[in-house]
PDB file of N, CA and C in Angstrom:
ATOM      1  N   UNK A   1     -99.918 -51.046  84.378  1.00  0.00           N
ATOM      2  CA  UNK A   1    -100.736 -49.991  83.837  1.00  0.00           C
ATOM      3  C   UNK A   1    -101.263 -49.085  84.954  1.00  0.00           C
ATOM      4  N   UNK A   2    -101.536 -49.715  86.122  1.00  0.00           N
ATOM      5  CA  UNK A   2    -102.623 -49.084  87.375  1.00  0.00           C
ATOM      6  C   UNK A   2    -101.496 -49.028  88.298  1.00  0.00           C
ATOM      7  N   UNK A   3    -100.422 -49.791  88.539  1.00  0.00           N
ATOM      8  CA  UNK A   3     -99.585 -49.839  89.394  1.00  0.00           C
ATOM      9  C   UNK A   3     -99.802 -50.377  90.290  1.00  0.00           C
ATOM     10  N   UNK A   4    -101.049 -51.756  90.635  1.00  0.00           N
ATOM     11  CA  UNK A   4    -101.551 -52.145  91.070  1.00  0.00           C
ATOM     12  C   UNK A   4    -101.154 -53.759  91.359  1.00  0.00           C
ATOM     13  N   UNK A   5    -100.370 -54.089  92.740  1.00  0.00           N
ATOM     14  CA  UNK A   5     -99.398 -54.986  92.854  1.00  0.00           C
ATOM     15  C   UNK A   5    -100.197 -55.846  93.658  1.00  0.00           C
ATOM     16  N   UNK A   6    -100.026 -57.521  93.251  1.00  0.00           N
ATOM     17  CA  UNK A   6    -100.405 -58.677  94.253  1.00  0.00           C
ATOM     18  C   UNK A   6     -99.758 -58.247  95.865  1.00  0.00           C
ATOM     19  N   UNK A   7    -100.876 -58.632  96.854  1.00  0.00           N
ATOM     20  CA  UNK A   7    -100.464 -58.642  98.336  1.00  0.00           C
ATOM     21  C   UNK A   7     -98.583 -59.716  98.100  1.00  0.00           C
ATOM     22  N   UNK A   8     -98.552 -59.131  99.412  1.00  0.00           N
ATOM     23  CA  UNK A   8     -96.975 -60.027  99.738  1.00  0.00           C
ATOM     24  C   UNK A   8     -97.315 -61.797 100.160  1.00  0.00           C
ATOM     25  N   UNK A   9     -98.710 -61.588 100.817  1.00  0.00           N
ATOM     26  CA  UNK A   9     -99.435 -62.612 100.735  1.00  0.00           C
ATOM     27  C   UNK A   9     -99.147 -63.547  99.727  1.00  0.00           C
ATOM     28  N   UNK A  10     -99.351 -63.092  98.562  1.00  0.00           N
ATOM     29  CA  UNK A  10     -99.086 -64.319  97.606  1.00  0.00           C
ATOM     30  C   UNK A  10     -97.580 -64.371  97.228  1.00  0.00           C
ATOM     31  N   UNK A  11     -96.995 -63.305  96.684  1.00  0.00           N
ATOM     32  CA  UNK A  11     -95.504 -63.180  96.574  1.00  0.00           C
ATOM     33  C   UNK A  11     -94.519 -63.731  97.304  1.00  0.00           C
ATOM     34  N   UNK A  12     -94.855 -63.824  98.848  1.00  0.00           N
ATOM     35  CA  UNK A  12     -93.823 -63.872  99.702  1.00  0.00           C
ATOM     36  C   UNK A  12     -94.408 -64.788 100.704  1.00  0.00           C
ATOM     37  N   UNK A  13     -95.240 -64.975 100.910  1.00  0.00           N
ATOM     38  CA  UNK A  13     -96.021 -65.737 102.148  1.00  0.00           C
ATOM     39  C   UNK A  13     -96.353 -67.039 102.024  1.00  0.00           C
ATOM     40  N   UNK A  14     -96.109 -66.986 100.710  1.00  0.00           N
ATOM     41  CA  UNK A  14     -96.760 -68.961 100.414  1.00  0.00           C
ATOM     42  C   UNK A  14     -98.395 -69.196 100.004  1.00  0.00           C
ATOM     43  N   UNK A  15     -99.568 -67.978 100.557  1.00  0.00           N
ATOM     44  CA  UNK A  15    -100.455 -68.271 100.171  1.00  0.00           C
ATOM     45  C   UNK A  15    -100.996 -68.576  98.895  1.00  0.00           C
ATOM     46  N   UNK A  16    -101.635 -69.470  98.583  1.00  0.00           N
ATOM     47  CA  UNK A  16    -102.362 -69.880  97.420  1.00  0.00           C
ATOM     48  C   UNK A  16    -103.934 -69.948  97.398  1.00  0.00           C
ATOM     49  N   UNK A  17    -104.508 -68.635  96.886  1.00  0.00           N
ATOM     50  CA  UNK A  17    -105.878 -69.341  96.933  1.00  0.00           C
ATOM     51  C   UNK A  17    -106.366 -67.513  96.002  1.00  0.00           C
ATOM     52  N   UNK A  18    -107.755 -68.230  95.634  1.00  0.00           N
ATOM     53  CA  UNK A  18    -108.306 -67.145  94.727  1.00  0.00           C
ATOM     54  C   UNK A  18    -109.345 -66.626  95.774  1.00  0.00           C
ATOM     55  N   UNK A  19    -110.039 -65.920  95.011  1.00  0.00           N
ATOM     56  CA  UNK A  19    -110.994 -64.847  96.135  1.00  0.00           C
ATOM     57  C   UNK A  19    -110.444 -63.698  96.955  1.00  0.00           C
ATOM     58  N   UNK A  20    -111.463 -63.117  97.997  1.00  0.00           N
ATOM     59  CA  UNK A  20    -111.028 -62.312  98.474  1.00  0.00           C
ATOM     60  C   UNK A  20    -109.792 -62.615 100.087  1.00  0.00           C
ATOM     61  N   UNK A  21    -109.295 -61.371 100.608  1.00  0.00           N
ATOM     62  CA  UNK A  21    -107.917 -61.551 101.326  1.00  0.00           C
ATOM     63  C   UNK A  21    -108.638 -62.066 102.616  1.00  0.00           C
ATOM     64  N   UNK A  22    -108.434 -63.039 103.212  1.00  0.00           N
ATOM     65  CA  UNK A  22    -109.042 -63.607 104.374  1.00  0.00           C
ATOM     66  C   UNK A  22    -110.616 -63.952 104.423  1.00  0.00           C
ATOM     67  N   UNK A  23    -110.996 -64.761 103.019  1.00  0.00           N
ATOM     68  CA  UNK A  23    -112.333 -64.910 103.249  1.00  0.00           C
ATOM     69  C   UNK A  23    -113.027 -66.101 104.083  1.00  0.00           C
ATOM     70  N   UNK A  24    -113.839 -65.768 104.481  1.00  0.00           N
ATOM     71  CA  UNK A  24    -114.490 -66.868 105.789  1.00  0.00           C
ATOM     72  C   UNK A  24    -114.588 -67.973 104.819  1.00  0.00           C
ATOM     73  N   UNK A  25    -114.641 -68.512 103.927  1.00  0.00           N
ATOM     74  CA  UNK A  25    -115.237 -69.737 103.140  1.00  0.00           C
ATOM     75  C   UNK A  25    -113.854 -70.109 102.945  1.00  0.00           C
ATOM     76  N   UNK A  26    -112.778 -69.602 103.093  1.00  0.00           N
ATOM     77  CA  UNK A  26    -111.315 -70.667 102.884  1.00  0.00           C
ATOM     78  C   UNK A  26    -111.695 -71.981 103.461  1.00  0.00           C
ATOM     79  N   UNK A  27    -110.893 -72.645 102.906  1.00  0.00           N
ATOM     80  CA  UNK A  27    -110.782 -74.347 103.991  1.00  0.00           C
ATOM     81  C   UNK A  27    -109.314 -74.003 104.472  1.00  0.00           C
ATOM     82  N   UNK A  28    -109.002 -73.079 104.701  1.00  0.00           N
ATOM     83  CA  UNK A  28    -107.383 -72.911 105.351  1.00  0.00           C
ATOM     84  C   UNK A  28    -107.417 -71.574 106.089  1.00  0.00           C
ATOM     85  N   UNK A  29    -108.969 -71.372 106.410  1.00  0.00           N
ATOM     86  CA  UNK A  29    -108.820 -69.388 107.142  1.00  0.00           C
ATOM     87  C   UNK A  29    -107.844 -69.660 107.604  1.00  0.00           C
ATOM     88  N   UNK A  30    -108.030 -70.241 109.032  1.00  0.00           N
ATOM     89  CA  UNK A  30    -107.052 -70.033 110.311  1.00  0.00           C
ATOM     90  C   UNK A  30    -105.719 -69.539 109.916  1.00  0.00           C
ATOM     91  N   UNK A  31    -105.140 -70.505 109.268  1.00  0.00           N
ATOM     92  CA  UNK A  31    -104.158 -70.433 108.355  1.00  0.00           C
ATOM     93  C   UNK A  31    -104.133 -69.397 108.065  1.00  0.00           C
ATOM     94  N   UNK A  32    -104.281 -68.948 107.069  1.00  0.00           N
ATOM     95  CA  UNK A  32    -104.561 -67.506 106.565  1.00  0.00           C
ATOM     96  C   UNK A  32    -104.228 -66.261 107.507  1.00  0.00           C
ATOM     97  N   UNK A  33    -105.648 -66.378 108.422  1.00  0.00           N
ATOM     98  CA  UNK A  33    -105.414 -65.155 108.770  1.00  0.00           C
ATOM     99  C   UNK A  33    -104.221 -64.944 109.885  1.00  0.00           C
ATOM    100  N   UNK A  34    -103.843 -66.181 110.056  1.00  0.00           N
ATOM    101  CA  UNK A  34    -102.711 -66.093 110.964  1.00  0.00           C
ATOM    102  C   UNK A  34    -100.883 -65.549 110.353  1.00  0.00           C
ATOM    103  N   UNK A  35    -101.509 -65.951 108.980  1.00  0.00           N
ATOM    104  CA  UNK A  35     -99.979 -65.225 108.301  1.00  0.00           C
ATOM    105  C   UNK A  35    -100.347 -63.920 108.042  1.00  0.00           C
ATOM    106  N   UNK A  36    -100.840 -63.440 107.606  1.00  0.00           N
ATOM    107  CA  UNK A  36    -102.069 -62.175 107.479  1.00  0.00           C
ATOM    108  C   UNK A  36    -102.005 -61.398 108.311  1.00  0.00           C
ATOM    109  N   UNK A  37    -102.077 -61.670 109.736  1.00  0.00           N
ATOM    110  CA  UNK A  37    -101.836 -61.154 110.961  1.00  0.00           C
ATOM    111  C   UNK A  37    -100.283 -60.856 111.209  1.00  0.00           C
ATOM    112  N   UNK A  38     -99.554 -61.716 111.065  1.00  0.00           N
ATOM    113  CA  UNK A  38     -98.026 -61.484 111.298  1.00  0.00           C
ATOM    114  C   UNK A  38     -97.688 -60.738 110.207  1.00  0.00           C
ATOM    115  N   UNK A  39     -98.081 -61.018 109.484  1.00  0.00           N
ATOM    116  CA  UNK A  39     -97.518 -60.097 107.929  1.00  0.00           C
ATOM    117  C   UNK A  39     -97.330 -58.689 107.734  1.00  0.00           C
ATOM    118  N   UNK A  40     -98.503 -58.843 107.609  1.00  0.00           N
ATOM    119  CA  UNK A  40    -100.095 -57.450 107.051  1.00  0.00           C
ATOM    120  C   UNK A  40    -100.500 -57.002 108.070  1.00  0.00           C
ATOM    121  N   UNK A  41    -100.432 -56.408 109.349  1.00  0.00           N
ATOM    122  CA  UNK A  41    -101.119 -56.478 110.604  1.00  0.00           C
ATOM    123  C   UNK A  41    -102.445 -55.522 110.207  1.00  0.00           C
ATOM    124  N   UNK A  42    -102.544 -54.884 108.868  1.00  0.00           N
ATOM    125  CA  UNK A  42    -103.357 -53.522 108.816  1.00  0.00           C
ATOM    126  C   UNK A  42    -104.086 -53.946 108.306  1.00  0.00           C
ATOM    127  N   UNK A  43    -103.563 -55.297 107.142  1.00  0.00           N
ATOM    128  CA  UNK A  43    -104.525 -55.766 106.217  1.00  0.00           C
ATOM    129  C   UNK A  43    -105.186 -56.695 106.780  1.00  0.00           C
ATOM    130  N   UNK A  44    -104.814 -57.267 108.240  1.00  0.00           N
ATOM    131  CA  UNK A  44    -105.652 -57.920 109.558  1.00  0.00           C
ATOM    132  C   UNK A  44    -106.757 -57.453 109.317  1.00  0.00           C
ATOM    133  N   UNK A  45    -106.326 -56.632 110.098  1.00  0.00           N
ATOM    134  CA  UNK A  45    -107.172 -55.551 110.920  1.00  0.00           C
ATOM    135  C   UNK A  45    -108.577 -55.294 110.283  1.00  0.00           C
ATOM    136  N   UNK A  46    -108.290 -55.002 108.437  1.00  0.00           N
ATOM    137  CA  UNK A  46    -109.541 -54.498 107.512  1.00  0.00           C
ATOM    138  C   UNK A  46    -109.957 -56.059 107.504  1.00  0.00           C
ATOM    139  N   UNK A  47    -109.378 -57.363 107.057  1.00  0.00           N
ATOM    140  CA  UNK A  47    -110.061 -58.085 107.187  1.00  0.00           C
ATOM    141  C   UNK A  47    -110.854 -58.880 108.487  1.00  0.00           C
ATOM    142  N   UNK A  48    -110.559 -58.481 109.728  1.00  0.00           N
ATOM    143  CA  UNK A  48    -111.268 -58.642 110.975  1.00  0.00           C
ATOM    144  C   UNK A  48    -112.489 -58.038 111.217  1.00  0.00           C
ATOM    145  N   UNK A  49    -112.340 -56.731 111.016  1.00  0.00           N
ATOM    146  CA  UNK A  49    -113.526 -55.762 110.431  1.00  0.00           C
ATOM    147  C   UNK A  49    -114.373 -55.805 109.492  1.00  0.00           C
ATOM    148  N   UNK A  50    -113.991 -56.464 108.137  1.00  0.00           N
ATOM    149  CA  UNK A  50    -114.835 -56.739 107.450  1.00  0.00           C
ATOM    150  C   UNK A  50    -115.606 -58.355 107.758  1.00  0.00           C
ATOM    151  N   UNK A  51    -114.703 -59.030 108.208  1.00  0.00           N
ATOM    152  CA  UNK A  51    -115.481 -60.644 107.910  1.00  0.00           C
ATOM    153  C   UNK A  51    -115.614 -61.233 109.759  1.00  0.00           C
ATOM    154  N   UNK A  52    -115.271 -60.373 110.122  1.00  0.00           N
ATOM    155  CA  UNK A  52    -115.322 -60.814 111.769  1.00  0.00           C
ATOM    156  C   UNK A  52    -116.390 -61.948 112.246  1.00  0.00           C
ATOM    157  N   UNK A  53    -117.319 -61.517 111.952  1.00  0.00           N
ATOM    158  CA  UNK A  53    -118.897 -62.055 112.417  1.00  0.00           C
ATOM    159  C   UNK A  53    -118.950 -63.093 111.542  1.00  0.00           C
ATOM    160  N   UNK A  54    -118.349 -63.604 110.496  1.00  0.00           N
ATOM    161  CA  UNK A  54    -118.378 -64.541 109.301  1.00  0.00           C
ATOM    162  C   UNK A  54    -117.612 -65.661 109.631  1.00  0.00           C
ATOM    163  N   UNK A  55    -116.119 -65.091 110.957  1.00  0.00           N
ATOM    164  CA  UNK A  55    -115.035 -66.013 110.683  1.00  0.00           C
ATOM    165  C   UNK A  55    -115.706 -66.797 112.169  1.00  0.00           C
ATOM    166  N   UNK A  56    -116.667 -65.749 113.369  1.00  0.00           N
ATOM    167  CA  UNK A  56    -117.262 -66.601 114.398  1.00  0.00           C
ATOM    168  C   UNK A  56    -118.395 -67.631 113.787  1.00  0.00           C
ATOM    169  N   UNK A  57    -119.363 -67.227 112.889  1.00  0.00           N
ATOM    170  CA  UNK A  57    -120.310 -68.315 112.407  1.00  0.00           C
ATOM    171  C   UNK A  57    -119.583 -69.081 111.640  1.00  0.00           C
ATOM    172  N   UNK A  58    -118.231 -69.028 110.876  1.00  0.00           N
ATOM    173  CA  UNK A  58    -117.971 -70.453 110.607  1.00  0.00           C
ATOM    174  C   UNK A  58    -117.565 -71.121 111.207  1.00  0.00           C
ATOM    175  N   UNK A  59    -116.791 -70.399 112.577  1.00  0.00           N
ATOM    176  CA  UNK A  59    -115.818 -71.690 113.064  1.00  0.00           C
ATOM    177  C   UNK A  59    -117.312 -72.409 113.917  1.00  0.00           C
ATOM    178  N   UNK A  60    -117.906 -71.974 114.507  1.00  0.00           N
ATOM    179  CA  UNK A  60    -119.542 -72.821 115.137  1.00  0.00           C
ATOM    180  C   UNK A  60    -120.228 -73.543 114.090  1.00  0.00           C
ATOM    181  N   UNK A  61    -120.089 -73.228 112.954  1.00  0.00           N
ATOM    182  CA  UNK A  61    -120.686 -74.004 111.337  1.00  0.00           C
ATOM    183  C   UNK A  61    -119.578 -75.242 111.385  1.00  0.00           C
ATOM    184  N   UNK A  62    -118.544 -74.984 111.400  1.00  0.00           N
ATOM    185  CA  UNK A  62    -117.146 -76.019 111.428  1.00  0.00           C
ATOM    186  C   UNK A  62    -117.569 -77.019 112.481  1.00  0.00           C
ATOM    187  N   UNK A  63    -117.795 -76.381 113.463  1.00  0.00           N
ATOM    188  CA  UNK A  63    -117.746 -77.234 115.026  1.00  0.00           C
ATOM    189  C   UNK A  63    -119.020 -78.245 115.150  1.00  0.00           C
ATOM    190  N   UNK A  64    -120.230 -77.366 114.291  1.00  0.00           N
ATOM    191  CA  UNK A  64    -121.315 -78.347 114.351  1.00  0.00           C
ATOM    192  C   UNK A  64    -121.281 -79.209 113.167  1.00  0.00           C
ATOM    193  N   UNK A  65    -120.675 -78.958 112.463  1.00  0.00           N
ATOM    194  CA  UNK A  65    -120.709 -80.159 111.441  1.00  0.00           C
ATOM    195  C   UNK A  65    -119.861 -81.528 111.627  1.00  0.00           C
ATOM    196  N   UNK A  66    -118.531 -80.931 112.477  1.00  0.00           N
ATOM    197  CA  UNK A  66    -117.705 -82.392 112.797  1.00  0.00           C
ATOM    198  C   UNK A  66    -118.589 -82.838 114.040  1.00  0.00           C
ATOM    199  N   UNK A  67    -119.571 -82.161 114.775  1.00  0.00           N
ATOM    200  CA  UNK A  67    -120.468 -83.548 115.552  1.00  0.00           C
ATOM    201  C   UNK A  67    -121.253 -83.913 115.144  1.00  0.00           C
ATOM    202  N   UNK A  68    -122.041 -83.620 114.388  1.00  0.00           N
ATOM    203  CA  UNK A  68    -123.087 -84.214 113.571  1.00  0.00           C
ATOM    204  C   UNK A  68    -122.481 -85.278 112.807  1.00  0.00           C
ATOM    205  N   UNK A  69    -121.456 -85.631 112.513  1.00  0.00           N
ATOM    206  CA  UNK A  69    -120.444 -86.250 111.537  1.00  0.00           C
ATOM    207  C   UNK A  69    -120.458 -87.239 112.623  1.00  0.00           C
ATOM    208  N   UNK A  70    -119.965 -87.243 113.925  1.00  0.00           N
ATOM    209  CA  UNK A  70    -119.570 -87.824 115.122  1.00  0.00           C
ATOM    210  C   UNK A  70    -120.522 -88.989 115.390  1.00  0.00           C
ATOM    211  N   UNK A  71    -121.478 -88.375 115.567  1.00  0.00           N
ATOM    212  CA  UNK A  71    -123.334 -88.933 116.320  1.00  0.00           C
ATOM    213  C   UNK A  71    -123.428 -89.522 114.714  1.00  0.00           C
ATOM    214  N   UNK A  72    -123.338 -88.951 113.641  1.00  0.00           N
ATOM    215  CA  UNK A  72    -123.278 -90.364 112.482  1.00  0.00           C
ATOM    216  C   UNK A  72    -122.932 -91.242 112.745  1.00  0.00           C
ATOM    217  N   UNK A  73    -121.513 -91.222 112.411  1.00  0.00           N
ATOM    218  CA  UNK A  73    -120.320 -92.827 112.885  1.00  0.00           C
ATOM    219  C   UNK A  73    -121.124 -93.699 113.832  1.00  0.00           C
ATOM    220  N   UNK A  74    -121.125 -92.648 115.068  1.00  0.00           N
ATOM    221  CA  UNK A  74    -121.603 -93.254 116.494  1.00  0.00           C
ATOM    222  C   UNK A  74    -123.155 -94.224 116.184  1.00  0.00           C
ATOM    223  N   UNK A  75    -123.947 -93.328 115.681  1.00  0.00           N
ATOM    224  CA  UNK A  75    -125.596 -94.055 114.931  1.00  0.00           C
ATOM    225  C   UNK A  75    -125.140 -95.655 114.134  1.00  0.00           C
ATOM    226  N   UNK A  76    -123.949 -95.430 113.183  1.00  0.00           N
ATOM    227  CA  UNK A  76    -124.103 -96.495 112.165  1.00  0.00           C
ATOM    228  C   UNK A  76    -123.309 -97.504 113.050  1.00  0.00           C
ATOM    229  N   UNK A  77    -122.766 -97.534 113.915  1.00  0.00           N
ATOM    230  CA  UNK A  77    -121.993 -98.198 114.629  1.00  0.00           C
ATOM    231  C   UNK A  77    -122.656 -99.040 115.623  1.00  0.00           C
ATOM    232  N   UNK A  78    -123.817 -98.323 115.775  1.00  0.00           N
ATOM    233  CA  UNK A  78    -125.043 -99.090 117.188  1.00  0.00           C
ATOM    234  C   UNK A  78    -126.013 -99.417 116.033  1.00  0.00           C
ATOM    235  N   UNK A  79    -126.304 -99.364 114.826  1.00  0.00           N
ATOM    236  CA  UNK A  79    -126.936 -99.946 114.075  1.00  0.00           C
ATOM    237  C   UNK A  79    -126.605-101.301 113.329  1.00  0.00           C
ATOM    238  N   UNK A  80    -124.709-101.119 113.200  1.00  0.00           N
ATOM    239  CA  UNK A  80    -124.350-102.537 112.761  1.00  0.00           C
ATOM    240  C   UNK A  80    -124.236-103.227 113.840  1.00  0.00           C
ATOM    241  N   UNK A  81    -124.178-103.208 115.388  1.00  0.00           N
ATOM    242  CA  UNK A  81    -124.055-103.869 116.356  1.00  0.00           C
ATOM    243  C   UNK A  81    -125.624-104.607 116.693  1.00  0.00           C
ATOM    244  N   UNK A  82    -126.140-103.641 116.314  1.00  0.00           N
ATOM    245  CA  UNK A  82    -127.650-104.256 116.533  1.00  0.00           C
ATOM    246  C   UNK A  82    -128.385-104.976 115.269  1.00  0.00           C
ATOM    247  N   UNK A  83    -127.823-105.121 114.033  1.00  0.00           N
ATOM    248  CA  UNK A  83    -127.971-106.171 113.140  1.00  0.00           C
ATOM    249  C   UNK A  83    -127.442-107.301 112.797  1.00  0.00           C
ATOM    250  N   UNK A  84    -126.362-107.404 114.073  1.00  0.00           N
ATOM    251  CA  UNK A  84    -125.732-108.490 114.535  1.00  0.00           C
ATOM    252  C   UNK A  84    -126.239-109.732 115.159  1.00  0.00           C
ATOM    253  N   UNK A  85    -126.945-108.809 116.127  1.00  0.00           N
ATOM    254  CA  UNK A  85    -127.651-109.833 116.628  1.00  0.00           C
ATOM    255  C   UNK A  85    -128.550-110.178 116.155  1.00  0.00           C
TER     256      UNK A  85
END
């Protein structure tokens, strides 16, 4: 009706996912924007520009959550060692 066609992204690229084109909340950005980039280099580009600052606070959101995860394990691990004795 609009003439208004899915990215190659989904057609041709393999991606699967709803929302917007390279959004920081994927569990597969990297992914993403790395086919995105080879693909689409323009449609990069708007999504670098638009979510840039989104895709640096998640990957530091990412990074602090697998150590906090870490120093867990590590906590319950010196807690069952010490209810050992």
């Amino acid at each position: 009706m609009f003439g208004i066609q899915h990215s190659r992204c989904y057609t041709e690229y393999g991606l699967k996912r709803t929302g917007c084109v390279g959004c920081p909340f994927s569990k597969h950005i990297n992914e993403e924007i790395a086919i995105i980039e080879k693909y689409e280099p323009d449609l990069y580009k708007a999504a670098v520009n638009i979510f840039g600052k989104s895709y640096e606070y998640t990957a530091k959101y990412r990074a602090f959550v697998k150590e906090m995860k870490a120093r867990e394990k590590e906590n319950k691990k010196r807690q069952n060692a010490s209810d050992e004795q």
